[in-house]
C-alpha atoms as a PDB file:
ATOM      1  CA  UNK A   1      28.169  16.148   2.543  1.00  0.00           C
ATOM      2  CA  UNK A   2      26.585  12.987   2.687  1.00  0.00           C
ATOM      3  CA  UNK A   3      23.763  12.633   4.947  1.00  0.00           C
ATOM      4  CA  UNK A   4      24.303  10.742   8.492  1.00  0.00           C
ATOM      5  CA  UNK A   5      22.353   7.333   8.044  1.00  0.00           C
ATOM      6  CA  UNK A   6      21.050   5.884  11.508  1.00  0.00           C
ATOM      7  CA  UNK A   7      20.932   2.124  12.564  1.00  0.00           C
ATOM      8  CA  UNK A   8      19.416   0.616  15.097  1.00  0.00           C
ATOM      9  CA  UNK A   9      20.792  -2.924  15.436  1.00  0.00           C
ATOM     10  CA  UNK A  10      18.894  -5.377  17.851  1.00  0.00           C
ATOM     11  CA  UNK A  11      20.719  -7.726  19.814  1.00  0.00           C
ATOM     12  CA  UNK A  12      18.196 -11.061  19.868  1.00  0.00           C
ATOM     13  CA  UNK A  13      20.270 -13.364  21.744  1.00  0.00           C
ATOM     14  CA  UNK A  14      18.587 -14.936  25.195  1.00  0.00           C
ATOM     15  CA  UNK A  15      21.228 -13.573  27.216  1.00  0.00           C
ATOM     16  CA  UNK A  16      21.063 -10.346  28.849  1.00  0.00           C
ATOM     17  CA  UNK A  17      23.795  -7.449  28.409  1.00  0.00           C
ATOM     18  CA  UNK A  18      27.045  -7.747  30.569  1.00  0.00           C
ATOM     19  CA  UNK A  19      29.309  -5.313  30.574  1.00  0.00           C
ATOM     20  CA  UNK A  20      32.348  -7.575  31.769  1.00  0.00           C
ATOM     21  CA  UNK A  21      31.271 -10.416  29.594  1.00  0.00           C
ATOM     22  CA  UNK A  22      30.592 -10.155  25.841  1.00  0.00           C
ATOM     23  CA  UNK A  23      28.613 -12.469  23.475  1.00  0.00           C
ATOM     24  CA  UNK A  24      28.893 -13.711  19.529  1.00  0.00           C
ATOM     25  CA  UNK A  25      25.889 -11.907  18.642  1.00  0.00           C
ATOM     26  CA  UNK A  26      27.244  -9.096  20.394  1.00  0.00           C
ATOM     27  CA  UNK A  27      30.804  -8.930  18.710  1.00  0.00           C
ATOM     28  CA  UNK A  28      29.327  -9.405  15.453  1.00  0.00           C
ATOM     29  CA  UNK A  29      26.906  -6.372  15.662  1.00  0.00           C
ATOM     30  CA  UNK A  30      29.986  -4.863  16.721  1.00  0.00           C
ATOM     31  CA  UNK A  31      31.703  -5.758  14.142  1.00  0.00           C
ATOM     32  CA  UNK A  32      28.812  -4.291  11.664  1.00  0.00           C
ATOM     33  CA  UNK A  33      28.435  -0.921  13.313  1.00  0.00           C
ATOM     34  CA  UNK A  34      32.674  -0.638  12.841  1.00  0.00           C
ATOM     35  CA  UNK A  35      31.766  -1.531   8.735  1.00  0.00           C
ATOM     36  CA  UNK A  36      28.645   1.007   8.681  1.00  0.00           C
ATOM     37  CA  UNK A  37      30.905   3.562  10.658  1.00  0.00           C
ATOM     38  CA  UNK A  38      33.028   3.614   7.517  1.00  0.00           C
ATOM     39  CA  UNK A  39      30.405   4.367   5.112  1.00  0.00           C
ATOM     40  CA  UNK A  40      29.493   7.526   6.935  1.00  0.00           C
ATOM     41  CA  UNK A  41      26.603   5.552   9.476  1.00  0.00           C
ATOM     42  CA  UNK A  42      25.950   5.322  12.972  1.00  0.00           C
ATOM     43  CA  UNK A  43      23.810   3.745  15.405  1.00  0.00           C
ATOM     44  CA  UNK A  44      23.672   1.544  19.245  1.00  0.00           C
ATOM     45  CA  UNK A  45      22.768  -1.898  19.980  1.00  0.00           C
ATOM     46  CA  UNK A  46      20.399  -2.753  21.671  1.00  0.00           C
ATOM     47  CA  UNK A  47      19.825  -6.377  24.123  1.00  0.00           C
ATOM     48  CA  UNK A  48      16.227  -6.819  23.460  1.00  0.00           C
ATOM     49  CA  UNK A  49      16.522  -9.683  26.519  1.00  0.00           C
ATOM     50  CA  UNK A  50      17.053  -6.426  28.685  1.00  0.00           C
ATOM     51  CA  UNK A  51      13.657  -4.698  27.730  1.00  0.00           C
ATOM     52  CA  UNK A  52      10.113  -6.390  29.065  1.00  0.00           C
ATOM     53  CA  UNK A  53       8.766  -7.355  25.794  1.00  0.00           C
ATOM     54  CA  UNK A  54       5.689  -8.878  26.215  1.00  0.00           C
ATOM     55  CA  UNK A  55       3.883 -11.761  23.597  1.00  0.00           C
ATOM     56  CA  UNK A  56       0.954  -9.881  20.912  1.00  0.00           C
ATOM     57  CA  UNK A  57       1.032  -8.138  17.769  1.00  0.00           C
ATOM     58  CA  UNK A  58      -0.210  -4.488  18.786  1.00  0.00           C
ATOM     59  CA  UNK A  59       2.106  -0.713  19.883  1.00  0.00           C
ATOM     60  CA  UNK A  60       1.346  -1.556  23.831  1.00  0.00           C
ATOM     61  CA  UNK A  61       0.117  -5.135  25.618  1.00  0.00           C
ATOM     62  CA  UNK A  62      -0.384  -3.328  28.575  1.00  0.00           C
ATOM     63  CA  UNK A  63       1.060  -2.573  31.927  1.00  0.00           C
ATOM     64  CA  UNK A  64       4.598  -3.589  31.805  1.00  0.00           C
ATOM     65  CA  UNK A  65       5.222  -3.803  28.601  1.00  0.00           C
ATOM     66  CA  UNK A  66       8.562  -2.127  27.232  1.00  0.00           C
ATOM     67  CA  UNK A  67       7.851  -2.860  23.537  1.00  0.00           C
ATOM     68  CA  UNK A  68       7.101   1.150  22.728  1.00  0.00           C
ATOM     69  CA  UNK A  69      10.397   2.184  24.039  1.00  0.00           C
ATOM     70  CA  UNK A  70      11.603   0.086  21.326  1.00  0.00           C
ATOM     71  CA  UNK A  71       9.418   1.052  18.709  1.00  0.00           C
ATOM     72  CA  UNK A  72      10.255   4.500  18.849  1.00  0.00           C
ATOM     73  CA  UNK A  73      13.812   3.700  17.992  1.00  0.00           C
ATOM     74  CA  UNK A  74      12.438   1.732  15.104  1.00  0.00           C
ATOM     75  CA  UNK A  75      10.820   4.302  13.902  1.00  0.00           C
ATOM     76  CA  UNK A  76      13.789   6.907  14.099  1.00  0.00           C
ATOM     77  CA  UNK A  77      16.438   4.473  12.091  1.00  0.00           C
ATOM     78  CA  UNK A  78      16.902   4.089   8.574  1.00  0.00           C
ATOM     79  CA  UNK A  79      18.556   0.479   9.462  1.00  0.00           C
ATOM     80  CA  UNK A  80      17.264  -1.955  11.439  1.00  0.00           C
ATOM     81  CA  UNK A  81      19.784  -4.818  12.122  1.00  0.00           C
ATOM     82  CA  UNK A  82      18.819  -8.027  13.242  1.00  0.00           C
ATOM     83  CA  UNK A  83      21.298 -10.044  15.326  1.00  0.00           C
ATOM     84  CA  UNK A  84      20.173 -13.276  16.502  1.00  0.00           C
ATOM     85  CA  UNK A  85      22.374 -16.504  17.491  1.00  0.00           C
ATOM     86  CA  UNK A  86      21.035 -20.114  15.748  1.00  0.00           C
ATOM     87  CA  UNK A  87      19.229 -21.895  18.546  1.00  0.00           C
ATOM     88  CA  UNK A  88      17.496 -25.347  17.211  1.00  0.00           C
ATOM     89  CA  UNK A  89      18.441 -24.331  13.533  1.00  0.00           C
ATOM     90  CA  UNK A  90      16.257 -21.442  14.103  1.00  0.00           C
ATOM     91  CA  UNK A  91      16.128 -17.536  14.785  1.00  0.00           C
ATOM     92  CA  UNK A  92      15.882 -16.736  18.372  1.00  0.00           C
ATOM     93  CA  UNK A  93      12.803 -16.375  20.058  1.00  0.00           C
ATOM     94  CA  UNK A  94      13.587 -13.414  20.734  1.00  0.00           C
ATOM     95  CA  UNK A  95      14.400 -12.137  17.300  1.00  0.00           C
ATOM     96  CA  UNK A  96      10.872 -13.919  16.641  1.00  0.00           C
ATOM     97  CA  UNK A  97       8.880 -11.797  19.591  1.00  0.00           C
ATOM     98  CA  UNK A  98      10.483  -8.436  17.251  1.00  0.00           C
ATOM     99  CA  UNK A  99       8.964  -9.779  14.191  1.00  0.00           C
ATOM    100  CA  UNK A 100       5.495 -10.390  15.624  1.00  0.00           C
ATOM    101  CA  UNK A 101       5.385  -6.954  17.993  1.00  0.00           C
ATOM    102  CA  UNK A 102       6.434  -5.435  13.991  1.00  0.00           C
ATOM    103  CA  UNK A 103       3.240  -6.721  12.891  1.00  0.00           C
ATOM    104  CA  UNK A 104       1.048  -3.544  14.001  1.00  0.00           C
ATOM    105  CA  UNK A 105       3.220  -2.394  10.944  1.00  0.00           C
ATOM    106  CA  UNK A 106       0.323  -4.379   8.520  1.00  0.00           C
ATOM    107  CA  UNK A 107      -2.149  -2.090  10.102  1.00  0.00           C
ATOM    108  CA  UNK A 108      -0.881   1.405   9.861  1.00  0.00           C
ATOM    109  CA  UNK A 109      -0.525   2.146   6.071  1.00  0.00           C
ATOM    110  CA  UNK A 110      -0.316   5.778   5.641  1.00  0.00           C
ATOM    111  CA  UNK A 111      -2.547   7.761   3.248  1.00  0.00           C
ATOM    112  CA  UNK A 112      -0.101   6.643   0.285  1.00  0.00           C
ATOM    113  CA  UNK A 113      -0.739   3.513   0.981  1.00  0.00           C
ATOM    114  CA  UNK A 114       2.477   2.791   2.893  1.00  0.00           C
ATOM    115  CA  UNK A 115       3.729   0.936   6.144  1.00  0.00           C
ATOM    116  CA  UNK A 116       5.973   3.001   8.642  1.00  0.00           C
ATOM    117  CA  UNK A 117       8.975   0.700   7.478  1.00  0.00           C
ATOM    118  CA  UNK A 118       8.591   2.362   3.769  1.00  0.00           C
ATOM    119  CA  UNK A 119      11.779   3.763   3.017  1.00  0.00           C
ATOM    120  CA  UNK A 120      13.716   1.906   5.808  1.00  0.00           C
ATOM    121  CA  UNK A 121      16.536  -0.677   5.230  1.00  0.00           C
ATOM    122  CA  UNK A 122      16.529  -4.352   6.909  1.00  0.00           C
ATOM    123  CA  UNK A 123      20.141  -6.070   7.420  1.00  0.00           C
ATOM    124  CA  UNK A 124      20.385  -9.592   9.041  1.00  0.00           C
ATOM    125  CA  UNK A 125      23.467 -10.837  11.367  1.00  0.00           C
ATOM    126  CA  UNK A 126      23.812 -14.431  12.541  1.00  0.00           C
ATOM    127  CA  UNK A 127      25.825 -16.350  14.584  1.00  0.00           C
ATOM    128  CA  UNK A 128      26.230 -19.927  15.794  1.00  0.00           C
ATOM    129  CA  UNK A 129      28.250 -23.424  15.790  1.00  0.00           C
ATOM    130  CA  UNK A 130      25.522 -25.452  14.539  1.00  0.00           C
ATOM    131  CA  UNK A 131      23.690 -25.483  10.981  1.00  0.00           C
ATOM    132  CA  UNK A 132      21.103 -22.990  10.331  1.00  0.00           C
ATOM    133  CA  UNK A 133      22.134 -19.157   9.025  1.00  0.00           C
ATOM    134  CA  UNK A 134      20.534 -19.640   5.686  1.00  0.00           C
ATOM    135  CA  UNK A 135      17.602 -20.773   7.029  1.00  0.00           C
ATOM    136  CA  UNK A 136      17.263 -18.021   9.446  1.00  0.00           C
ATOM    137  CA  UNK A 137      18.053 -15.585   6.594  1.00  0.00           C
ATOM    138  CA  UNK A 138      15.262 -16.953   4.610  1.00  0.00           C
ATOM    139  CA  UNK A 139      12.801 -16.962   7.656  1.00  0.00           C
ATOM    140  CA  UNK A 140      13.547 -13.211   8.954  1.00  0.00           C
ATOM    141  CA  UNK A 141      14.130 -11.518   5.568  1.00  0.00           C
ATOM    142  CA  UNK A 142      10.288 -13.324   4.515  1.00  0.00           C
ATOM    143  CA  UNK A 143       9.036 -11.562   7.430  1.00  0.00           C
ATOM    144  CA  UNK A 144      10.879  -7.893   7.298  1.00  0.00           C
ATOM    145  CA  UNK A 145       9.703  -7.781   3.392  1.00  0.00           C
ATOM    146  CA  UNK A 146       6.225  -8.930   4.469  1.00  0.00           C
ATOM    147  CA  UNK A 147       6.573  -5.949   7.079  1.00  0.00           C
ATOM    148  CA  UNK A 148       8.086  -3.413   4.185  1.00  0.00           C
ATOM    149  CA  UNK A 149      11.188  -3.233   4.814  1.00  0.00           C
ATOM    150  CA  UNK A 150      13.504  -3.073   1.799  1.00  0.00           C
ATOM    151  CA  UNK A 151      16.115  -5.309   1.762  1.00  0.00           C
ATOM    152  CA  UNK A 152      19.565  -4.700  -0.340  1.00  0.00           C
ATOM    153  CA  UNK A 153      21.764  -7.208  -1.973  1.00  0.00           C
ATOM    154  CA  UNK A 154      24.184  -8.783  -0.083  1.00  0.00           C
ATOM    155  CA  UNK A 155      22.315  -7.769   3.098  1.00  0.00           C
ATOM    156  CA  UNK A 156      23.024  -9.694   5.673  1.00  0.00           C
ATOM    157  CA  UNK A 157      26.670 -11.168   7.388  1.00  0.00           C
ATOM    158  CA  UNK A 158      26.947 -14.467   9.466  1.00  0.00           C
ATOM    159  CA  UNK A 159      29.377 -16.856  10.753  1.00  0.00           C
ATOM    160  CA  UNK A 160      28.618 -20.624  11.680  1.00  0.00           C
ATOM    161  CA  UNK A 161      31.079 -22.867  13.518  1.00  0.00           C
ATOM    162  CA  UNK A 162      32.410 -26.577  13.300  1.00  0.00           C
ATOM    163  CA  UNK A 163      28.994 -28.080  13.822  1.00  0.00           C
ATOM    164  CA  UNK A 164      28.221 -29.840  17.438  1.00  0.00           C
ATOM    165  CA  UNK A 165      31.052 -27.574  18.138  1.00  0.00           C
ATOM    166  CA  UNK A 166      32.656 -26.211  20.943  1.00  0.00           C
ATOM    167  CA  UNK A 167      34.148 -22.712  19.864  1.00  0.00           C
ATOM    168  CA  UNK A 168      31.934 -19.656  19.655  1.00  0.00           C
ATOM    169  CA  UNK A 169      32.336 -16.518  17.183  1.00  0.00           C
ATOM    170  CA  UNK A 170      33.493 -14.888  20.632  1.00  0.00           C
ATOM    171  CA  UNK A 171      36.624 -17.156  21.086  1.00  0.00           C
ATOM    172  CA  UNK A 172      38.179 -16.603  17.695  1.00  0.00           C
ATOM    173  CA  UNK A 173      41.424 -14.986  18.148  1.00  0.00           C
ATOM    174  CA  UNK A 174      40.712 -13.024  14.641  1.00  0.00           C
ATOM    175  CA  UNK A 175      37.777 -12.300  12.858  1.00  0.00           C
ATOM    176  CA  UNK A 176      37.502 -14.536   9.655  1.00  0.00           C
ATOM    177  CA  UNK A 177      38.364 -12.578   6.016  1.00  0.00           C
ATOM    178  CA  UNK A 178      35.472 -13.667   4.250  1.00  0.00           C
ATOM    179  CA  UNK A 179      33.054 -12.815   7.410  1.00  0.00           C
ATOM    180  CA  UNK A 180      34.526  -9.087   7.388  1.00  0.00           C
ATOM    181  CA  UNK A 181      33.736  -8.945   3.854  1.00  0.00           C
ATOM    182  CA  UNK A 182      30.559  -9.821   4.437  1.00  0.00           C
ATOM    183  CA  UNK A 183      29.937  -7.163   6.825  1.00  0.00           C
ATOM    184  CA  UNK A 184      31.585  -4.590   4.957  1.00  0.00           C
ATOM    185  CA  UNK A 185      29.257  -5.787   1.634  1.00  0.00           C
ATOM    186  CA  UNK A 186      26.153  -5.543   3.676  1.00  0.00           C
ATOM    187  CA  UNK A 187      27.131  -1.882   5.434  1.00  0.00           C
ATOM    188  CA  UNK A 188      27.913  -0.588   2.148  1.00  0.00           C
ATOM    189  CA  UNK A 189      25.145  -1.924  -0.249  1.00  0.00           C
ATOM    190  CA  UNK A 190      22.043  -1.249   2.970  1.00  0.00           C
ATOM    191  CA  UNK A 191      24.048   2.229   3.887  1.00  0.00           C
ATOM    192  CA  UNK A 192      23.852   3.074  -0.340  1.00  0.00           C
ATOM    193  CA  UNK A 193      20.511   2.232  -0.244  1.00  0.00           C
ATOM    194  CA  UNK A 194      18.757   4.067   2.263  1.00  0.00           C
ATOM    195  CA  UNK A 195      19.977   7.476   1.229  1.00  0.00           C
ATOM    196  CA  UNK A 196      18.451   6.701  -1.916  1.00  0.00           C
ATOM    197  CA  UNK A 197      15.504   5.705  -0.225  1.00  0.00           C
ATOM    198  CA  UNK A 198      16.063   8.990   1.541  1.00  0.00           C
ATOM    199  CA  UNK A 199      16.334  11.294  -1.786  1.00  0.00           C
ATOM    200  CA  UNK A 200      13.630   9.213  -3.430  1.00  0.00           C
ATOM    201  CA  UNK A 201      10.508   7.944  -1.467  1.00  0.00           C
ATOM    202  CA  UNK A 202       8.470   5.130  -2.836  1.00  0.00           C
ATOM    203  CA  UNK A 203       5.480   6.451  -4.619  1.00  0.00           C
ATOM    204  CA  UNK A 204       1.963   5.754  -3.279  1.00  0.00           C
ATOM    205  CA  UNK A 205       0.771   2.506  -4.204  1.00  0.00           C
ATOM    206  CA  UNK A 206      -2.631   1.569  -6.158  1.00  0.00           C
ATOM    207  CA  UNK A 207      -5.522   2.069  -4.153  1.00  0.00           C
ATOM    208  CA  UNK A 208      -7.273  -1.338  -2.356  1.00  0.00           C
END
């Protein structure tokens, strides 16, 4: 039996959860976790907007701060997904405050030489009517591999809209073909990898 493969899949857009109301970041994490479902993973979404997450690069900034909540669910998934919305051609600045509160990451190499994101898989999903998913691609992949996460081929699913626009991913009536397979590429390629990641850890790297 194959081993249950846990994802953790933040929701970066700048609007807060609403039960009666969904969003296109939100469908298409939806979307992802129905593709991982299928290749024997599970996980939850969370709206990062909902959490206190304060500016800094360290575990805890101090009274308020909701940032270790999330952390520990980083560091029980073998997935972390990315959602974030195009805003200016750019990630969110939300998916941006993740990156830099990941950044402690640099500073707690293990005695083998390796972050706490050794061994765990990165997947990206966009969304937006306005130019900019391969550019966010390029700018939050950079970071995750900076961060040591491994990222798999085909890793990451987006959709972008008549530009200047005036449909969202939320109003189509069906989702696109080639954005399903997309999603179902990037759940099955990130799901293959991290039980191999699993089975076999990255050995210690060359000492400093």
């Amino acid at each position: 039996m194959k081993a249950k493969i846990k994802i953790l899949a933040f929701n970066c857009s700048l609007k807060k959860s609403d039960p009666e109301k969904n969003s296109s970041t939100r469908r298409l994490l939806e979307e992802c976790l129905v593709a991982f479902a299928e290749e024997g993973a599970a996980g939850e979404i969370v709206h990062v907007a909902d959490y206190r997450v304060e500016p800094g690069v360290t575990n805890d900034e101090g009274s308020g701060d909701q940032w270790p909540e999330l952390r520990q669910k980083v560091d029980s998934a073998d997935i972390l997904l990315i959602g974030t919305p195009i805003w200016l051609g750019q990630p969110s600045s939300l998916a941006k405050r993740v990156l830099e509160r990941l950044d402690i990451f640099l500073e707690e190499k293990n005695e083998k030489g390796h972050m706490p994101s050794y061994g765990k898989v990165a997947t990206l999903a966009v969304v937006g009517n306005e130019d900019g998913a391969h550019y966010c691609t390029a700018a939050v992949f950079q970071a995750l591999n900076d961060l040591g996460f491994t990222i798999p081929p085909n890793g990451m699913t987006y959709w972008v809209g008549e530009v200047m626009g005036s449909v969202d991913y939320i109003h189509l009536s069906k989702t696109p073909k080639v954005v399903a397979q997309m999603t179902k590429s990037m759940a099955r390629t990130s799901t293959h990898l991290a039980r191999l990641l699993r089975s076999r850890p990255f050995p210690p790297l060359p000492p400093d």
